[in-house]
N, C-alpha and C. Protein backbone atom coordinates (compact mmCIF):
# COMPACT_ATOMS: atom_id res chain seq x y z
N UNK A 1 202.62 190.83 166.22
CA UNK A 1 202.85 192.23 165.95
C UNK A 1 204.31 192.45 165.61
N UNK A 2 204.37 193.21 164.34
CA UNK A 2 205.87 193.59 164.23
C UNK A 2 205.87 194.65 163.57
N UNK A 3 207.44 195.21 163.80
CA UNK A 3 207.30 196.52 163.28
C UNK A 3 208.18 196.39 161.93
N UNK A 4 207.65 195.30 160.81
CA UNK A 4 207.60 195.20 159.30
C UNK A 4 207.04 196.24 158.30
N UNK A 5 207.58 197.10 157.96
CA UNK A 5 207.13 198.26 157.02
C UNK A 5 207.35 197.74 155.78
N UNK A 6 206.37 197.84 154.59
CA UNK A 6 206.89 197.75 153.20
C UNK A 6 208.06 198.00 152.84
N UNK A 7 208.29 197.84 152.05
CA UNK A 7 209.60 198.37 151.33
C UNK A 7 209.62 199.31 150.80
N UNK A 8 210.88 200.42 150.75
CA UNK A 8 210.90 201.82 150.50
C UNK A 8 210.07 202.77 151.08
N UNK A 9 210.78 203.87 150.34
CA UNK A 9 210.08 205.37 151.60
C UNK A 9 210.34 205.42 153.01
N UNK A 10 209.03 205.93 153.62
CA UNK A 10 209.41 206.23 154.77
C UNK A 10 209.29 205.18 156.03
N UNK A 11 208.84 204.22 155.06
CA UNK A 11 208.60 203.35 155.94
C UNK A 11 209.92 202.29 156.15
N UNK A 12 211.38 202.51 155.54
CA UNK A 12 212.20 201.92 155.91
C UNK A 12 213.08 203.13 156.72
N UNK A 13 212.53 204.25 157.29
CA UNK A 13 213.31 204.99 158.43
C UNK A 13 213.10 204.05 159.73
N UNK A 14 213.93 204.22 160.61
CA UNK A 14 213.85 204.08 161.75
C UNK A 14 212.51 204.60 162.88
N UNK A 15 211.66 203.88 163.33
CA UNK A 15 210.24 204.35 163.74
C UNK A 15 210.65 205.50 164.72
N UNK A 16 211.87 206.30 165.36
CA UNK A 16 211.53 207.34 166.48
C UNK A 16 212.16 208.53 165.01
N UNK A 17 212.72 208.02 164.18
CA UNK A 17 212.88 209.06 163.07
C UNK A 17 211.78 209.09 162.09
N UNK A 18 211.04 208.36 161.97
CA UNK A 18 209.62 208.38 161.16
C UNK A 18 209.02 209.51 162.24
N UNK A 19 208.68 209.20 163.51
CA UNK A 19 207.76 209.45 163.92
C UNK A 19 208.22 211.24 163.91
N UNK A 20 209.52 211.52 164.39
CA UNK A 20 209.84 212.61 164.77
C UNK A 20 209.77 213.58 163.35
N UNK A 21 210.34 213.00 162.06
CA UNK A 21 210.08 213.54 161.02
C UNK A 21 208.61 214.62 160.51
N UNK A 22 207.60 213.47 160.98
CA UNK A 22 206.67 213.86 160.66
C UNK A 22 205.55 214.90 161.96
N UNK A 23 206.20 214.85 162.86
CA UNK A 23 205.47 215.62 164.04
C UNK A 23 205.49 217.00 163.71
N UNK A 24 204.76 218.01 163.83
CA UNK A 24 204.68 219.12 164.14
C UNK A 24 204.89 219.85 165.36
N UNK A 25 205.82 221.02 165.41
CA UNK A 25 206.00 221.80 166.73
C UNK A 25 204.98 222.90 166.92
N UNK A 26 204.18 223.19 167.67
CA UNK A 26 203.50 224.13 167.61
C UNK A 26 203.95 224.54 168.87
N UNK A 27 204.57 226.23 169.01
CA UNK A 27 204.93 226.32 170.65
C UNK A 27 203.72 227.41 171.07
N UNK A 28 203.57 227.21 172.35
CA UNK A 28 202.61 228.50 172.66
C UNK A 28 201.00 227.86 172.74
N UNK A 29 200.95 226.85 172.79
CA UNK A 29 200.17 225.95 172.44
C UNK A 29 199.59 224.99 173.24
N UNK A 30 198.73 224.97 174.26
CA UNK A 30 197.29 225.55 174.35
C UNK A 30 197.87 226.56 175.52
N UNK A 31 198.72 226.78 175.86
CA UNK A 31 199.45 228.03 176.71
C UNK A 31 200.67 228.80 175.91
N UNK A 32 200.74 229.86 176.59
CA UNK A 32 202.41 230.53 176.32
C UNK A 32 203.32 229.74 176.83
N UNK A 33 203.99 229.26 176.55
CA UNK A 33 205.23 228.44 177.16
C UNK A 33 205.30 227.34 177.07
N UNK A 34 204.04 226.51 176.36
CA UNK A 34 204.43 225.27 176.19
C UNK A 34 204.40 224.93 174.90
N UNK A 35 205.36 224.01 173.99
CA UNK A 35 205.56 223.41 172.89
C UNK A 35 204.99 222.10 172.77
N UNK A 36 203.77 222.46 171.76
CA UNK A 36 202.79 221.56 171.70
C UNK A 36 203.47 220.22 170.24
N UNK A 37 203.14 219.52 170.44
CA UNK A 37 203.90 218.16 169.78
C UNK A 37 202.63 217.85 168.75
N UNK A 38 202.25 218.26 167.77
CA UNK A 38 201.30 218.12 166.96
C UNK A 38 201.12 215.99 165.99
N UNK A 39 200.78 215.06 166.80
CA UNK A 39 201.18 214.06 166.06
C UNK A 39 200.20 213.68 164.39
N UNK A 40 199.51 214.78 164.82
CA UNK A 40 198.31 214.23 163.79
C UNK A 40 198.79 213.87 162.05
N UNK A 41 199.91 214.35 161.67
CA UNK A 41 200.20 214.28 160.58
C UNK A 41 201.02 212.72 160.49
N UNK A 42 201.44 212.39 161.48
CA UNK A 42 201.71 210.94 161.66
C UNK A 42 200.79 209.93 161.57
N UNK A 43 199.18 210.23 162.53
CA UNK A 43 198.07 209.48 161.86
C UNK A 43 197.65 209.66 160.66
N UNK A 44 198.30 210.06 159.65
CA UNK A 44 197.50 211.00 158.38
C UNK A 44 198.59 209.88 157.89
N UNK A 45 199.55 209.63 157.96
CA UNK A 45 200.31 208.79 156.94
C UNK A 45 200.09 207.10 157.41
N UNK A 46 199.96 206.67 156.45
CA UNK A 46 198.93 205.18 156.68
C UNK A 46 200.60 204.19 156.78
N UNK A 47 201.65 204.35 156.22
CA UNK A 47 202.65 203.73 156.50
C UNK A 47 203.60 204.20 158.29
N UNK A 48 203.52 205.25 158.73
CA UNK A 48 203.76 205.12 159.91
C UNK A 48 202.69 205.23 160.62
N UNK A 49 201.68 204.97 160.57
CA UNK A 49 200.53 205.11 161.64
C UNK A 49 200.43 203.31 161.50
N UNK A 50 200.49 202.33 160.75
CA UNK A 50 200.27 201.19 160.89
C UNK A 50 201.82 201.12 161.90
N UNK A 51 203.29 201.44 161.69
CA UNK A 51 204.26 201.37 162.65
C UNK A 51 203.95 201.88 163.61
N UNK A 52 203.45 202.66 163.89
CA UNK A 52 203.13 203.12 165.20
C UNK A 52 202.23 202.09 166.18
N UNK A 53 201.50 201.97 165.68
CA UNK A 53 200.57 200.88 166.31
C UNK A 53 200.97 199.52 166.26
N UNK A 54 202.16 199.15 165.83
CA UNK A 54 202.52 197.86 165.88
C UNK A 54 203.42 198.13 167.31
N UNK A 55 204.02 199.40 167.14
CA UNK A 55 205.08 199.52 167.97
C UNK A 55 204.49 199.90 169.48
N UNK A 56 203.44 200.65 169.88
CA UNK A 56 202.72 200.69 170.15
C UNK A 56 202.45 199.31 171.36
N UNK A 57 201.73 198.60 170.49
CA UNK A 57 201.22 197.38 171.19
C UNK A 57 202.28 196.11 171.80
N UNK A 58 203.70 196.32 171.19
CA UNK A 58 204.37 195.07 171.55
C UNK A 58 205.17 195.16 172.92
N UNK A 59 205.10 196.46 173.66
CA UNK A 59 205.96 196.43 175.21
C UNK A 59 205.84 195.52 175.96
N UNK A 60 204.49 195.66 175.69
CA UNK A 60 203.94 194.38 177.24
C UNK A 60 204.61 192.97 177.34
N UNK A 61 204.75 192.40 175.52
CA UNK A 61 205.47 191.30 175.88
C UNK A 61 206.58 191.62 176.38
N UNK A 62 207.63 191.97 176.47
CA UNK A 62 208.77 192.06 177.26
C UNK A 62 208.90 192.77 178.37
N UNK A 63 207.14 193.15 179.44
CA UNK A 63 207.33 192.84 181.07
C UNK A 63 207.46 191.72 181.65
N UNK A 64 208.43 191.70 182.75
CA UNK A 64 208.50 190.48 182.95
C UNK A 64 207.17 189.56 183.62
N UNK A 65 205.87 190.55 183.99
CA UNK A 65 204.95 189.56 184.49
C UNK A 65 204.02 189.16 182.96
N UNK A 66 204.23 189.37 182.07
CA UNK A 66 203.61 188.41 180.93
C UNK A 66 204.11 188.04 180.03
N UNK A 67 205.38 188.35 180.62
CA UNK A 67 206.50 187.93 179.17
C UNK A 67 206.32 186.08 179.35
N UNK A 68 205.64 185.35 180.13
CA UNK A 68 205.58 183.79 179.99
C UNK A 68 204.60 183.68 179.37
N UNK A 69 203.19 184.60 178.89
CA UNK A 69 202.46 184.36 178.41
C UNK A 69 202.22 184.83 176.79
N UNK A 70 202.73 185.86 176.94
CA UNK A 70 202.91 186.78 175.86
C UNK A 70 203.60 186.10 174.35
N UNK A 71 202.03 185.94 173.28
CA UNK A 71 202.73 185.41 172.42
C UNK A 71 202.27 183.99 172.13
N UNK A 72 202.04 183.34 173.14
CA UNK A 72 201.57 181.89 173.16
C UNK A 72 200.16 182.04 173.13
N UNK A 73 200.07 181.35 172.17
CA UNK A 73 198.52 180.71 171.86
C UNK A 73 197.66 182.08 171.27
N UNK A 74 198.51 183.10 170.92
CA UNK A 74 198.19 184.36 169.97
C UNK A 74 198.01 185.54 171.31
N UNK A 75 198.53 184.93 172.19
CA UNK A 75 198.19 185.91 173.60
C UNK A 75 198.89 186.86 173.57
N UNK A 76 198.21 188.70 173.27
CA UNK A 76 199.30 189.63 173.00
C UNK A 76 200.20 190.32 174.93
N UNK A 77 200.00 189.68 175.97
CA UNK A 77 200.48 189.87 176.68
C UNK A 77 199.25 190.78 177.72
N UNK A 78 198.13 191.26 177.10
CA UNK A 78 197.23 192.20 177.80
C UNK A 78 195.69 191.23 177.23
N UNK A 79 195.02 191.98 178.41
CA UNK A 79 193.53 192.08 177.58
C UNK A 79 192.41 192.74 177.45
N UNK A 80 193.01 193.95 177.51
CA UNK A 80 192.43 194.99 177.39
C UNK A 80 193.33 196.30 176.86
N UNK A 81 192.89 197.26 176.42
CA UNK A 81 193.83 198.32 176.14
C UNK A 81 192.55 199.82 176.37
N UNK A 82 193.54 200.55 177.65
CA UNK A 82 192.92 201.26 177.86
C UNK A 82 193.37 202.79 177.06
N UNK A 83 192.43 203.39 176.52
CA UNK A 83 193.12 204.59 175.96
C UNK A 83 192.70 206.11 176.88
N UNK A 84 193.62 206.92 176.62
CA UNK A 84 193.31 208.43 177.28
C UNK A 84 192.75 209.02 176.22
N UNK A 85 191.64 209.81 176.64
CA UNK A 85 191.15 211.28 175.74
C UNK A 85 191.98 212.27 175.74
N UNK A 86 192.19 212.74 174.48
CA UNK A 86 191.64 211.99 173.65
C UNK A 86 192.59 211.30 172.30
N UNK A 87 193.69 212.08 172.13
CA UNK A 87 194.00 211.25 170.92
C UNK A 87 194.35 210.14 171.39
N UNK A 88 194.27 209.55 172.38
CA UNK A 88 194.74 207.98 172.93
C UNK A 88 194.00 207.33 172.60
N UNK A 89 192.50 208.03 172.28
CA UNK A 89 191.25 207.15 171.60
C UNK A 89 191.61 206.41 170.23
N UNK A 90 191.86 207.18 169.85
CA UNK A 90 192.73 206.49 168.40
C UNK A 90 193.68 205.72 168.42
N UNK A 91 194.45 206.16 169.30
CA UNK A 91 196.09 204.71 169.14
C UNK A 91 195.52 203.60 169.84
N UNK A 92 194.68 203.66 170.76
CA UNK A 92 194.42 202.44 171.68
C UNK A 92 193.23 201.39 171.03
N UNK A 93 192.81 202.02 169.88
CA UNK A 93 191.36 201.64 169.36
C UNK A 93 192.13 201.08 168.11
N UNK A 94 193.32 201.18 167.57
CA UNK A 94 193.88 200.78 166.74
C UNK A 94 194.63 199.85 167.47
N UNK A 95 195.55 199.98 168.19
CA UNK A 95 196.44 198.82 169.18
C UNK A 95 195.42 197.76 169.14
N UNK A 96 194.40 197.95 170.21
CA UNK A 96 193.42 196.86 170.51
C UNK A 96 192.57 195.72 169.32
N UNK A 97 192.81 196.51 168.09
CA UNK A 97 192.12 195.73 167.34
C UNK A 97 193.01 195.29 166.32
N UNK A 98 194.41 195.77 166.41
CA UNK A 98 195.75 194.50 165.85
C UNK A 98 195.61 193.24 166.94
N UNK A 99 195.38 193.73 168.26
CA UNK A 99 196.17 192.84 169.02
C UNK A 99 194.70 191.68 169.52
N UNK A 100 193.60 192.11 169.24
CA UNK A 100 192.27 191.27 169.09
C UNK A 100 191.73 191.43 170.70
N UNK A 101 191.61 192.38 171.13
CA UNK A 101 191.48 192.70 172.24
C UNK A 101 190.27 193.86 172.58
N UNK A 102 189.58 193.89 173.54
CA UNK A 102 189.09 194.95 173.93
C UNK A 102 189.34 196.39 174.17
N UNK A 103 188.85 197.47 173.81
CA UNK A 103 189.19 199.01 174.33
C UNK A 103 188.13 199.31 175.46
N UNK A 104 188.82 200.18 176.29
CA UNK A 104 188.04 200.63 177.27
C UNK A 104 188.78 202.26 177.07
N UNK A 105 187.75 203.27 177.36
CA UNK A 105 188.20 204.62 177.50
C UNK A 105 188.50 205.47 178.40
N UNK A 106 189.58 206.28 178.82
CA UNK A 106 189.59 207.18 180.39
C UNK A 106 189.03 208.35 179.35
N UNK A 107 187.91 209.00 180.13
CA UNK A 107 187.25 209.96 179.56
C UNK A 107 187.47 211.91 180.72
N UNK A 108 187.29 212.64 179.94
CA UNK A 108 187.30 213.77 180.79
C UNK A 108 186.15 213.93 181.52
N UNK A 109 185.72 214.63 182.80
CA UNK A 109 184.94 214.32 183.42
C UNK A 109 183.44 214.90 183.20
N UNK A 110 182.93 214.58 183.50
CA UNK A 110 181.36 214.77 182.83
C UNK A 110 180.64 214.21 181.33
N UNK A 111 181.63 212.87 180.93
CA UNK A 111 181.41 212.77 179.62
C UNK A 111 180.93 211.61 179.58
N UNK A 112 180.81 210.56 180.63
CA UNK A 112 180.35 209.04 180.82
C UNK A 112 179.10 209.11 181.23
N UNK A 113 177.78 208.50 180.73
CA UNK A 113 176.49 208.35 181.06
C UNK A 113 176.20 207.18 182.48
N UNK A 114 177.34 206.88 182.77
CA UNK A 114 176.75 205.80 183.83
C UNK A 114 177.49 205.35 184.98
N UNK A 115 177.39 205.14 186.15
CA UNK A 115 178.26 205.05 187.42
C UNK A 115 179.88 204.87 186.68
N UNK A 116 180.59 206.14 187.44
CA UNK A 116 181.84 206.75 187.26
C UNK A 116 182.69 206.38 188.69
N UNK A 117 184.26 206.30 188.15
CA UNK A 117 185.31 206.57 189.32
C UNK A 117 185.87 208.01 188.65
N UNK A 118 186.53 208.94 189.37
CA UNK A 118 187.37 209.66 189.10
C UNK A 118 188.52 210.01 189.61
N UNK A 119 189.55 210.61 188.87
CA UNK A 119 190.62 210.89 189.58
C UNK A 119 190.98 212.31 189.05
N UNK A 120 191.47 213.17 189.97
CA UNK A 120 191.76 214.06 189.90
C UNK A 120 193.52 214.12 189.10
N UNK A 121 194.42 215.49 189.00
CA UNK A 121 195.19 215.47 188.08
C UNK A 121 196.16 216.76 188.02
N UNK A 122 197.23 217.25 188.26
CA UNK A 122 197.68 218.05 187.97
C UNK A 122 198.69 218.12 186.10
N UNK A 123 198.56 218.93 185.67
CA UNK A 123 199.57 218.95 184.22
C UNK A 123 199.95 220.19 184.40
N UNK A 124 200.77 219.67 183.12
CA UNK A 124 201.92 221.09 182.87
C UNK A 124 201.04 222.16 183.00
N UNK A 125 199.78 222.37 182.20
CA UNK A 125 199.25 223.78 182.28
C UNK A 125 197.94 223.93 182.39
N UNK A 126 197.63 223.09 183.81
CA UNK A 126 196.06 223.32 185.01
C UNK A 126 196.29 221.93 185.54
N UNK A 127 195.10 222.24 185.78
CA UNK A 127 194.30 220.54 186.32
C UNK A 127 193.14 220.43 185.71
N UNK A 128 192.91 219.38 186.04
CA UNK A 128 191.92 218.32 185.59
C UNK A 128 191.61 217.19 185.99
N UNK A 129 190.47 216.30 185.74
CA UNK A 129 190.11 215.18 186.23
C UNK A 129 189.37 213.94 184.96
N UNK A 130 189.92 212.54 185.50
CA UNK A 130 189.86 212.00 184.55
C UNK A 130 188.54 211.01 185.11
N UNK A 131 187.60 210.42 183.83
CA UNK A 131 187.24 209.15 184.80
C UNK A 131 186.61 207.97 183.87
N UNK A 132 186.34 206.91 184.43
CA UNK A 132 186.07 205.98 183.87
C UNK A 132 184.65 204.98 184.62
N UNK A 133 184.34 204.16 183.68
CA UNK A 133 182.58 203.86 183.63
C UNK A 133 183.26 202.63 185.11
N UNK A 134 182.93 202.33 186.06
CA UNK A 134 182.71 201.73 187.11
C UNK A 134 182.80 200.29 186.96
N UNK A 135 182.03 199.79 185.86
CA UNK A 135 181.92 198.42 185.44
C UNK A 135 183.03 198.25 184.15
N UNK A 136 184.02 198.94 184.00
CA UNK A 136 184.81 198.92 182.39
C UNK A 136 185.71 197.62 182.94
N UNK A 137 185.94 197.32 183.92
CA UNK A 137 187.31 196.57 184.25
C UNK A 137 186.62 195.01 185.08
N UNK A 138 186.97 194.16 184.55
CA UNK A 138 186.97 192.58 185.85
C UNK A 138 188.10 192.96 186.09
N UNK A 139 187.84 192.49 187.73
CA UNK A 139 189.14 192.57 188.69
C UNK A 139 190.14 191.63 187.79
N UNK A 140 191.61 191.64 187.83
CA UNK A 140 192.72 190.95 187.37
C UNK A 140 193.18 191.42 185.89
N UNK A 141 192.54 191.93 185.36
CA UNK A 141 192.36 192.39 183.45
C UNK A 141 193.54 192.57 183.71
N UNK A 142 194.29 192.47 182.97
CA UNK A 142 195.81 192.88 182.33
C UNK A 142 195.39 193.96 181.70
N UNK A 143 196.08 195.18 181.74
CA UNK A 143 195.54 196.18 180.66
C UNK A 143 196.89 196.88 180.25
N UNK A 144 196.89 197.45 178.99
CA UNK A 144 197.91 198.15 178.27
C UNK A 144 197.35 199.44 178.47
N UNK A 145 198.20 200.53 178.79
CA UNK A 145 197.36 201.86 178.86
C UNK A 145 198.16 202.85 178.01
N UNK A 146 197.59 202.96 176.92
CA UNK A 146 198.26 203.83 175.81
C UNK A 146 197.79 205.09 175.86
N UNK A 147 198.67 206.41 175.32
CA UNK A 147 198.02 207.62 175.17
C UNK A 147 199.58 208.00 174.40
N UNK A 148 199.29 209.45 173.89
CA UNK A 148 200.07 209.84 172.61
C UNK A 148 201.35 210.29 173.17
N UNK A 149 201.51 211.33 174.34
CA UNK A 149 202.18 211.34 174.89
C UNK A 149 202.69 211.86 176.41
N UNK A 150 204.03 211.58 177.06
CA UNK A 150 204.42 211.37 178.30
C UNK A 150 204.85 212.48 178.54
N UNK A 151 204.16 213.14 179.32
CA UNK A 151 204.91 214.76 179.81
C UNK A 151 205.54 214.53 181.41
N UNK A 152 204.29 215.19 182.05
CA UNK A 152 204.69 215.21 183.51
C UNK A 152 204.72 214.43 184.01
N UNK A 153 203.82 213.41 183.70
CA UNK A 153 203.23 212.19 183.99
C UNK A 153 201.44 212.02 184.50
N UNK A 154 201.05 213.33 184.98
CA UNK A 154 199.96 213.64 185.39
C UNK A 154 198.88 212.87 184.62
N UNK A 155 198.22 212.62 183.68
CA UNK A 155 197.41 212.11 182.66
C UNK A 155 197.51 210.69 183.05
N UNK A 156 198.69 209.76 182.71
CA UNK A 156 198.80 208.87 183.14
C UNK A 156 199.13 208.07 184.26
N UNK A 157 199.24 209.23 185.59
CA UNK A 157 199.35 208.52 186.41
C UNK A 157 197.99 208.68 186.98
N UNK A 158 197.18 210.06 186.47
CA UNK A 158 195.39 209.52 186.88
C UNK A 158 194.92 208.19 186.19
N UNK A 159 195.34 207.86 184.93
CA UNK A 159 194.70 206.52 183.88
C UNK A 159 194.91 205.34 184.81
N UNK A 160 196.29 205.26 185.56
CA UNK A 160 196.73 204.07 186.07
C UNK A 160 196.23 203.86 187.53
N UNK A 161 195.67 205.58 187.97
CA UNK A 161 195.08 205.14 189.42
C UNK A 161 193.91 204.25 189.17
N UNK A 162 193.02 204.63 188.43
CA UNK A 162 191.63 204.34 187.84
C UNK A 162 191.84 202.61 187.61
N UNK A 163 192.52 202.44 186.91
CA UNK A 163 192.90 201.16 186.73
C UNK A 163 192.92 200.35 187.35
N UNK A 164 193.84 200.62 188.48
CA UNK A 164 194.46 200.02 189.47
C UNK A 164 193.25 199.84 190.33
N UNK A 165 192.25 201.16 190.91
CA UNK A 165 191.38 201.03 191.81
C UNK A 165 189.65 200.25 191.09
N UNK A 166 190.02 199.85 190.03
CA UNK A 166 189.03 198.63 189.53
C UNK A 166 189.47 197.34 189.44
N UNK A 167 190.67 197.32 189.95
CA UNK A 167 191.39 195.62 189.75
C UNK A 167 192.18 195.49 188.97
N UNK A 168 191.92 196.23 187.80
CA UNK A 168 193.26 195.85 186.98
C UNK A 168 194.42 195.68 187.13
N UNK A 169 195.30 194.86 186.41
CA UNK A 169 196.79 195.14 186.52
C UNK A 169 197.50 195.52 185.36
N UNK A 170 198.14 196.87 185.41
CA UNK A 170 199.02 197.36 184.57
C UNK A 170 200.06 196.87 184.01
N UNK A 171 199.82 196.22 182.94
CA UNK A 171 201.21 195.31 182.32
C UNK A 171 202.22 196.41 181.86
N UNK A 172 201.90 197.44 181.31
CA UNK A 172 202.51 198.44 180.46
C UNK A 172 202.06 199.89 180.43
N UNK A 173 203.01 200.51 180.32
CA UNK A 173 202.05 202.04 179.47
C UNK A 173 202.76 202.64 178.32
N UNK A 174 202.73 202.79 177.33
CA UNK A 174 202.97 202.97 175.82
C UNK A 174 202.89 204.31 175.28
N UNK A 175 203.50 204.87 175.04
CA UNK A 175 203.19 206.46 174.41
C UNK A 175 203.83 206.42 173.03
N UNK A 176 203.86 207.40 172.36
CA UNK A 176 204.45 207.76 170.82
C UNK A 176 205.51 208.77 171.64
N UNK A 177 205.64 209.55 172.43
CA UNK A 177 206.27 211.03 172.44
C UNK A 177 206.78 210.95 174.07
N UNK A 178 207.73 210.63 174.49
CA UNK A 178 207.81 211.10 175.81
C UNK A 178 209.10 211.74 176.41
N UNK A 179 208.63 212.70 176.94
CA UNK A 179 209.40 214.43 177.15
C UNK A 179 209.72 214.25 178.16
N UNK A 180 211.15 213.69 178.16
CA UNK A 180 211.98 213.17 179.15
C UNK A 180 212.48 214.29 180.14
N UNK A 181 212.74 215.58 179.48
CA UNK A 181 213.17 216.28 180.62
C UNK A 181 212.15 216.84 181.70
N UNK A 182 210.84 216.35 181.68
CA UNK A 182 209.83 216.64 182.58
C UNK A 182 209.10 215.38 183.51
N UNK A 183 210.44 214.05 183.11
CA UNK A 183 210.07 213.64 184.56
C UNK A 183 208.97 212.74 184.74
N UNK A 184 208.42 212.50 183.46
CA UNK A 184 206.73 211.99 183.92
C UNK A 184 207.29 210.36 184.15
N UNK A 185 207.85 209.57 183.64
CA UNK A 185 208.33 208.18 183.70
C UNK A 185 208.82 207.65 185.15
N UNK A 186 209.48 208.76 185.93
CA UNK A 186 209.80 208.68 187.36
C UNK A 186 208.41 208.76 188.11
N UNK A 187 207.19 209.33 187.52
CA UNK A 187 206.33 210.14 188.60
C UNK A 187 205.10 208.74 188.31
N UNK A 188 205.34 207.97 187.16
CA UNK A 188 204.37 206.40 187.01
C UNK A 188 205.01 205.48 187.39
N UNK A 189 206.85 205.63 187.94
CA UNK A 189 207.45 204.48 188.21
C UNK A 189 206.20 203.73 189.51
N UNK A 190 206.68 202.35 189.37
CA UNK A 190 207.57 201.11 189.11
C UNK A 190 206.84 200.70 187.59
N UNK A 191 205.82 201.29 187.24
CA UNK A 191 205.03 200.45 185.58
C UNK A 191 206.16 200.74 184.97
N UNK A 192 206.30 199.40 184.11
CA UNK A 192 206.56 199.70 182.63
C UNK A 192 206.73 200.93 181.40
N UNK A 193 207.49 202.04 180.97
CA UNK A 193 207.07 202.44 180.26
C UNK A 193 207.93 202.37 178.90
N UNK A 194 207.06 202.32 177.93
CA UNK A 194 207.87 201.98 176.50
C UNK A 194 207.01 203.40 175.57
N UNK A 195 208.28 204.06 175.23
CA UNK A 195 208.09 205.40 174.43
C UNK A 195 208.52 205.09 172.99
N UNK A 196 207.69 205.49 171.78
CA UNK A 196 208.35 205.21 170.41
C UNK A 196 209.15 206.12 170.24
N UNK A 197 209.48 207.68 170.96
CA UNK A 197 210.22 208.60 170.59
C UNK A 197 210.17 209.41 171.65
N UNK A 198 211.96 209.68 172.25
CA UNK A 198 211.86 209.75 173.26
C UNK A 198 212.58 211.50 173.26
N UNK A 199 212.53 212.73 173.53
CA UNK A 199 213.12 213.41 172.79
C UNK A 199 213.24 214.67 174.34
């Protein structure tokens, strides 16, 4: 995985200035008071949405628990990549299939047909609860847990309970967008987190 862009355009910006270029602000958005980070026009462009997903997928090698493996013998450092609902469905379903790997999904609750864990959730604006299919994980899976982006931390620190309480081990967690003045990176510490744009 690398973050090799063609030549010319926008694809020789810098990936947190690609990405930021092309984001949309929507404020007020799905509440009064909050400034919604619109990335979709970033998946719409096929030269930073392939950077994104390169960039995306390569943190894990440089944790230090798979950085000995990571790389050798085509081993992308994980083996699994879990995504959040929902636009995480997309980056993680793209990550996973650069990196030749499995997706598994954290879904909102009531949306899985078959023995569920859940975790409950506070965010910036309610709660909620996340959950996942019971059998998605063998104990030990290395998993990458991607989603679009890092607010409070709430979202992903339900993804990583879930995780955690099926065996997995969290090599990483990966976002496009993470909104540093709210703290969420302190509230998933000790994981890993690698942001493409940190603002």
């Amino acid at each position: 995985m690398t973050d090799a862009p063609p030549a010319g355009g926008l694809g020789e910006a810098p990936l947190d200035e690609l990405i930021a270029g092309l984001t949309v602000d929507v404020p007020d958005y799905p509440e009064p008071g909050i400034l919604f980070r619109d990335l979709t026009p970033v998946f719409a462009d096929g030269t930073a949405f392939r950077r994104m997903v390169h960039g995306l997928g390569a943190p894990a090698a440089s944790d230090p628990r798979v950085a000995a493996v990571a790389g050798r013998d085509g081993d992308p450092g994980f083996d699994v990549v879990v995504g959040v609902e929902a636009r995480g469905f997309l980056l993680a379903a793209a990550v996973a299939l650069d990196a030749g790997v499995g997706v598994v999904p954290v879904r909102k609750a009531g949306k899985l047909p078959r023995e569920r864990i859940a975790a409950d959730y506070v965010l910036e604006y309610g709660t909620a609860t996340l959950e996942m299919h019971a059998d998605s994980l063998r104990p030990g899976a290395r998993v990458l847990v991607v989603d679009d982006v890092l607010a409070t931390g709430g979202t992903l620190g339900a993804a990583i309970a879930l995780v955690e309480r099926l065996g997995g081990v969290v090599t990483a967690v990966s976002v496009v967008v993470e909104l540093a003045a709210l703290g969420g990176r302190e509230r998933i510490a000790p994981h890993t987190v690698h942001s493409l744009w940190t603002t």
